[in-house]
N, C-alpha and C. Protein backbone atom coordinates (compact mmCIF):
# COMPACT_ATOMS: atom_id res chain seq x y z
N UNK A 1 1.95 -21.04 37.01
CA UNK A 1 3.20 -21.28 36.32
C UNK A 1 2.98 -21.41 34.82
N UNK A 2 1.76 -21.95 34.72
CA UNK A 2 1.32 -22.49 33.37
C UNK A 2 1.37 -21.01 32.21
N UNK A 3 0.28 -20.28 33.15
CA UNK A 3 0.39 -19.01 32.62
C UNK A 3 1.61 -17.62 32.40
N UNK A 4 2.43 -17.88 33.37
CA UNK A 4 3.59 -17.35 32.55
C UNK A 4 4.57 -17.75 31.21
N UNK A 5 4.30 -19.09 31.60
CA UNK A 5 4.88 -19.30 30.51
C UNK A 5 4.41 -19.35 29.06
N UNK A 6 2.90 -19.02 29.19
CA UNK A 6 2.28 -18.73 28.06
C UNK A 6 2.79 -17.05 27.72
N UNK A 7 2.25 -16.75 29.07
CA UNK A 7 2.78 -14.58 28.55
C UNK A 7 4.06 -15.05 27.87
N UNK A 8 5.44 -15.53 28.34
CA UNK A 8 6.43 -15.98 27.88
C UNK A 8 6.45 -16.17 26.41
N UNK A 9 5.91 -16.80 26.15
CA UNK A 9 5.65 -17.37 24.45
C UNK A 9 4.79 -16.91 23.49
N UNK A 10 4.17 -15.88 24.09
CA UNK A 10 3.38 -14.93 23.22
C UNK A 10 3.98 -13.78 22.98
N UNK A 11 5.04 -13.31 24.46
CA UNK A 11 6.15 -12.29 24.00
C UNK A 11 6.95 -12.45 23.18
N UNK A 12 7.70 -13.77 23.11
CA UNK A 12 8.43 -14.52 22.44
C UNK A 12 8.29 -14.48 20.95
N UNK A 13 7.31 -14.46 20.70
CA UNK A 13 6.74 -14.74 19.33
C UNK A 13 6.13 -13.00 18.92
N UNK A 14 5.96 -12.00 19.69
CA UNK A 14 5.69 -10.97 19.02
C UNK A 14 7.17 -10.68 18.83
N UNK A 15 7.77 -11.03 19.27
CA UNK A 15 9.58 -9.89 18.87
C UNK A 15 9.80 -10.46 18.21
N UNK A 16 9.65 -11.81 17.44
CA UNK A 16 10.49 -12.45 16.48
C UNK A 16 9.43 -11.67 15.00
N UNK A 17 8.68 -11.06 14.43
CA UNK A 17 8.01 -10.65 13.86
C UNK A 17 8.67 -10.10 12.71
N UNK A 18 9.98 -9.62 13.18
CA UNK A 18 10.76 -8.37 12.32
C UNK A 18 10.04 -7.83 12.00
N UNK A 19 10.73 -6.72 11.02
CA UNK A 19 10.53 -5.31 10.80
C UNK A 19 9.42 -4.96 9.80
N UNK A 20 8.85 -4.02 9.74
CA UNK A 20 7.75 -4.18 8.70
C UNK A 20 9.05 -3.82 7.76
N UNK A 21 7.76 -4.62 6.04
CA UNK A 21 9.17 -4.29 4.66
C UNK A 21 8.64 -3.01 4.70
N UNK A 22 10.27 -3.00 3.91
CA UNK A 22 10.26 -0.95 3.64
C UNK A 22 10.56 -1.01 2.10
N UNK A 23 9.96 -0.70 1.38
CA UNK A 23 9.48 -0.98 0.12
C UNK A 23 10.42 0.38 -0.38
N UNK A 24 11.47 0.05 -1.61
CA UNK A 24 12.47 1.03 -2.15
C UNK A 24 12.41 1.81 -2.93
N UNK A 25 11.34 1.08 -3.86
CA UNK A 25 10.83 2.16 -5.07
C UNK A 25 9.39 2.06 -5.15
N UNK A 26 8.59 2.89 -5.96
CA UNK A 26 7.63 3.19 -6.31
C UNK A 26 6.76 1.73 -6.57
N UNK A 27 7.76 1.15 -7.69
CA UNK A 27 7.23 0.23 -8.65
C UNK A 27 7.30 -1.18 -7.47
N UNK A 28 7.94 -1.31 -6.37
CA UNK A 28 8.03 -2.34 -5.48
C UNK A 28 6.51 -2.24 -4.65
N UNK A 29 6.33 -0.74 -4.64
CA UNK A 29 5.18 -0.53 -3.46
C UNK A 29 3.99 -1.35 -4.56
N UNK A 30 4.14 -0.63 -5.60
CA UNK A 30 2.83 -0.86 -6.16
C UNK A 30 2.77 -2.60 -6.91
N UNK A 31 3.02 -2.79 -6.88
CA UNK A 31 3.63 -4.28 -7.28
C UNK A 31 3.12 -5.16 -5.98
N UNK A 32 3.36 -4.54 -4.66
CA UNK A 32 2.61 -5.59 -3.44
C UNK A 32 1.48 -5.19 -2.74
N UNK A 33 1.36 -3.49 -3.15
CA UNK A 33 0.24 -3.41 -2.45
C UNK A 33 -1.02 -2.66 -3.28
N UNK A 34 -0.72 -2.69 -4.87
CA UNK A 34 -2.10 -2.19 -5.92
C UNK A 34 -2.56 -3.29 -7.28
N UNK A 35 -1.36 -3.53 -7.14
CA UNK A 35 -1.39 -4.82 -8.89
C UNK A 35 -2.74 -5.11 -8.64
N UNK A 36 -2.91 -5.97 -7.35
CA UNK A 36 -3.50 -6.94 -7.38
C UNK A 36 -4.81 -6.63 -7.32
N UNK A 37 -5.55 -5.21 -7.61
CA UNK A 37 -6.90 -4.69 -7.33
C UNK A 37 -6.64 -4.24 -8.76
N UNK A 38 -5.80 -3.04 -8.86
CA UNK A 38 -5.65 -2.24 -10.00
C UNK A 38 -4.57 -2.80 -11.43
N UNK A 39 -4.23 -4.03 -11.32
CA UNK A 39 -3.91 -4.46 -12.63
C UNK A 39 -2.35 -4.50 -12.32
N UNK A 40 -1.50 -4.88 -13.30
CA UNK A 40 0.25 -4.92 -13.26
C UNK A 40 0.29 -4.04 -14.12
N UNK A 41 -0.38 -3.37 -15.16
CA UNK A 41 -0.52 -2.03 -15.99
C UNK A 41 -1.46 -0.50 -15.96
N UNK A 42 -2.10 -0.41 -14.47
CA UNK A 42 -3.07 0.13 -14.30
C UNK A 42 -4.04 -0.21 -14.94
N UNK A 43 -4.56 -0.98 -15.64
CA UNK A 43 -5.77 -1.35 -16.63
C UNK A 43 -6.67 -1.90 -15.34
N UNK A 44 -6.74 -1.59 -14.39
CA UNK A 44 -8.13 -2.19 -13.18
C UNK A 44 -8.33 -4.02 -13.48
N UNK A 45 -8.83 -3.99 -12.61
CA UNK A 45 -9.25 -5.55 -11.97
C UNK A 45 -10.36 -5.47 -11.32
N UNK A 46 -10.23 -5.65 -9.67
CA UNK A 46 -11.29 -5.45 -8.85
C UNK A 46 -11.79 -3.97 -8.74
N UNK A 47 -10.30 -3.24 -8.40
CA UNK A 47 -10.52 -1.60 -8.15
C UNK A 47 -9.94 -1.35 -9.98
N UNK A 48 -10.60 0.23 -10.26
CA UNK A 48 -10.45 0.82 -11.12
C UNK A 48 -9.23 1.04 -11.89
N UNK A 49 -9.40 1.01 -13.03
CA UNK A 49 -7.81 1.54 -13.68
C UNK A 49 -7.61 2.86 -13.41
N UNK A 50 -6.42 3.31 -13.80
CA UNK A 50 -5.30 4.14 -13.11
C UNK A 50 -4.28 5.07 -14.11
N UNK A 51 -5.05 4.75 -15.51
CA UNK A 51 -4.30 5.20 -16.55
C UNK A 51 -4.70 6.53 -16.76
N UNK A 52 -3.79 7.36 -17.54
CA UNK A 52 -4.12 8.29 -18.48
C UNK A 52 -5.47 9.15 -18.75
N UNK A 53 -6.63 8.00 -18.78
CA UNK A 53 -7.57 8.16 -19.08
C UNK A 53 -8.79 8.31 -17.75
N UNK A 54 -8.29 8.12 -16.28
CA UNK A 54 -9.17 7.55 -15.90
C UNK A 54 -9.05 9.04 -14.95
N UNK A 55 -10.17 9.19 -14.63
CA UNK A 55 -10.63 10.60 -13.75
C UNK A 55 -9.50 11.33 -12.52
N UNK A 56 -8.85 10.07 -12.21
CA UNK A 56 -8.40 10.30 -11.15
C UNK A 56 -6.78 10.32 -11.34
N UNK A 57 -6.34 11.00 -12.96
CA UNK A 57 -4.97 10.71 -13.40
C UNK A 57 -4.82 12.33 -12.92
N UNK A 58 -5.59 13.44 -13.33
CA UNK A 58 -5.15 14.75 -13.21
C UNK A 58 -5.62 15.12 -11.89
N UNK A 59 -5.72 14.30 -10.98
CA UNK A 59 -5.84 15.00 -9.52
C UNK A 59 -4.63 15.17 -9.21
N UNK A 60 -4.51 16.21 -7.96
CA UNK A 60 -3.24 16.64 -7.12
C UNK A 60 -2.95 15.14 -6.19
N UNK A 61 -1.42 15.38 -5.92
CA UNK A 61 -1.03 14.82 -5.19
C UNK A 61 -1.96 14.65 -3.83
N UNK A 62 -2.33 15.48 -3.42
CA UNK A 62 -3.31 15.53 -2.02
C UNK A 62 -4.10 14.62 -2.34
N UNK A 63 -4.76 14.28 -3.57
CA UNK A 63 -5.71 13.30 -3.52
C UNK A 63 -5.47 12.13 -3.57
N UNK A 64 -4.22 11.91 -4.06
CA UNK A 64 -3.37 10.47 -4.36
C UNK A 64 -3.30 9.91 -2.82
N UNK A 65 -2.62 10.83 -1.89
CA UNK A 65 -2.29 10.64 -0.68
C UNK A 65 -3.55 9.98 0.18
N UNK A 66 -4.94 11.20 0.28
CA UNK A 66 -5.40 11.26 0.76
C UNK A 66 -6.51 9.07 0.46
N UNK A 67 -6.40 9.16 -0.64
CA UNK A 67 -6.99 7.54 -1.17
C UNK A 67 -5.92 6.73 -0.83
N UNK A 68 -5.08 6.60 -0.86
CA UNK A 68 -3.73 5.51 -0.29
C UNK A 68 -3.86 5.54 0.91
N UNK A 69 -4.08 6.52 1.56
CA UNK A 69 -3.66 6.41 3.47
C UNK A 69 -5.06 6.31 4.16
N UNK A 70 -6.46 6.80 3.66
CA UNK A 70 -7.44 6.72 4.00
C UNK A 70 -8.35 5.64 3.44
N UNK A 71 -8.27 5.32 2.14
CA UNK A 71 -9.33 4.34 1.43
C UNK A 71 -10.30 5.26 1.13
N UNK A 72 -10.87 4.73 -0.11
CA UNK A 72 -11.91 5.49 -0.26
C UNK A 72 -12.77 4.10 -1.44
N UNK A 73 -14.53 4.81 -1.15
CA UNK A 73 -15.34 3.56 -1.11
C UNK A 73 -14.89 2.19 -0.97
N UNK A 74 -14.91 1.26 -2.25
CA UNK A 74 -13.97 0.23 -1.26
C UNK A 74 -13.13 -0.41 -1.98
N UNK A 75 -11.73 0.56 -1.49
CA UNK A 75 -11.11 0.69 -1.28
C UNK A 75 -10.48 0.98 0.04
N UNK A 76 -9.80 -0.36 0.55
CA UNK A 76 -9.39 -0.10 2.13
C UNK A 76 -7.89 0.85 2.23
N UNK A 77 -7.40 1.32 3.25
CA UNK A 77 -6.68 2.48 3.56
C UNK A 77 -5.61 1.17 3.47
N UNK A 78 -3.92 1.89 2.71
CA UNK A 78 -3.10 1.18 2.64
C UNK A 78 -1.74 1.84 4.13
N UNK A 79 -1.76 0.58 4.23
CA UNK A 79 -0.83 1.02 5.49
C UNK A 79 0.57 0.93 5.11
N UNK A 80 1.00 2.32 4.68
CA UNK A 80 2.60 2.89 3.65
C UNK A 80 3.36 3.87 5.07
N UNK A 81 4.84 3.67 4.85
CA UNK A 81 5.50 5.33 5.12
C UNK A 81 5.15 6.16 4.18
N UNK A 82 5.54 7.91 4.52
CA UNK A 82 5.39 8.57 3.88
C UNK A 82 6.19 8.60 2.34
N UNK A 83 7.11 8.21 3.03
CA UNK A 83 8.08 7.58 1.47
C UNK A 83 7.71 6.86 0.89
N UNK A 84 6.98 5.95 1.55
CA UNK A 84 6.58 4.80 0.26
C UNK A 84 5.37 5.71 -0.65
N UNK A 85 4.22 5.75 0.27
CA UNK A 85 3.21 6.93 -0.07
C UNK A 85 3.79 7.21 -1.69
N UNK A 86 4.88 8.53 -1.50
CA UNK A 86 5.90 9.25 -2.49
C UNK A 86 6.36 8.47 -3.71
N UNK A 87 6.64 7.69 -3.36
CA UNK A 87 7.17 7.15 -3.87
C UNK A 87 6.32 6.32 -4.94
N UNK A 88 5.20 5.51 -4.62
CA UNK A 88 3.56 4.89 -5.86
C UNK A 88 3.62 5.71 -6.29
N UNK A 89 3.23 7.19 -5.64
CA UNK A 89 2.29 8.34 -6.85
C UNK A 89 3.49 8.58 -7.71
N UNK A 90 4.44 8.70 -7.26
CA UNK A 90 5.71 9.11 -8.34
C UNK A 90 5.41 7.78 -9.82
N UNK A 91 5.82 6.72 -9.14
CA UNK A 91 5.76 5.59 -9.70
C UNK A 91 4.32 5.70 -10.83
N UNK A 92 2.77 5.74 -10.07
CA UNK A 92 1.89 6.30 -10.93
C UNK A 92 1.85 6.64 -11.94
N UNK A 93 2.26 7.93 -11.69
CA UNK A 93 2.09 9.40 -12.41
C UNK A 93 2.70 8.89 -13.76
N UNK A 94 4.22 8.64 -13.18
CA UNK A 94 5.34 8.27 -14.64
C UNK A 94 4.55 7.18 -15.22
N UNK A 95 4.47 6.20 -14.73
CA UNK A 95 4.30 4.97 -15.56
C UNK A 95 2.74 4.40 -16.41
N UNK A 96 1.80 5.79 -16.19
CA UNK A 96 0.33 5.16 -16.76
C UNK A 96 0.05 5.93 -17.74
């Protein structure tokens, strides 16, 4: 008995979880899920800056994608929709 009512309350508690956030603009994504490695101006922190200047400003979109959804060295893989994805590099691109 004991144990259902545990399954009970562990179900209980995964549905109350809501929805993952769905992040609206560019500047929202990057604001919760890069500031905090790569700076509130791209100027780097832990992970590299992101400006103008930095190797990885004139890559293609494919590569933007491919480091956001995969990680690369360490850098862990960010878990985005494809819109959000779209939406940083947009954000990126314009703002460094």
């Amino acid at each position: 008995m004991k144990k259902n009512y545990l399954l009970l309350l562990i179900f209980l508690i995964s549905c109350s979880q809501g929805a993952p956030e769905e992040f609206q603009s560019g500047e929202e994504v990057y604001e919760a899920r890069c500031s905090a490695c790569h700076g509130p101006n791209f100027e780097g922190r832990v992970g590299p800056s992101i400006d103008s200047n930095s190797p990885s400003a004139s890559m293609p979109d494919s590569y933007w994608v491919q480091t956001i959804t995969k990680g690369k060295g360490s850098m862990p893989a960010v878990r985005l929709s494809d819109k959000e994805v779209s939406l940083v590099i947009e954000y990126i691109k314009n703002n460094y």
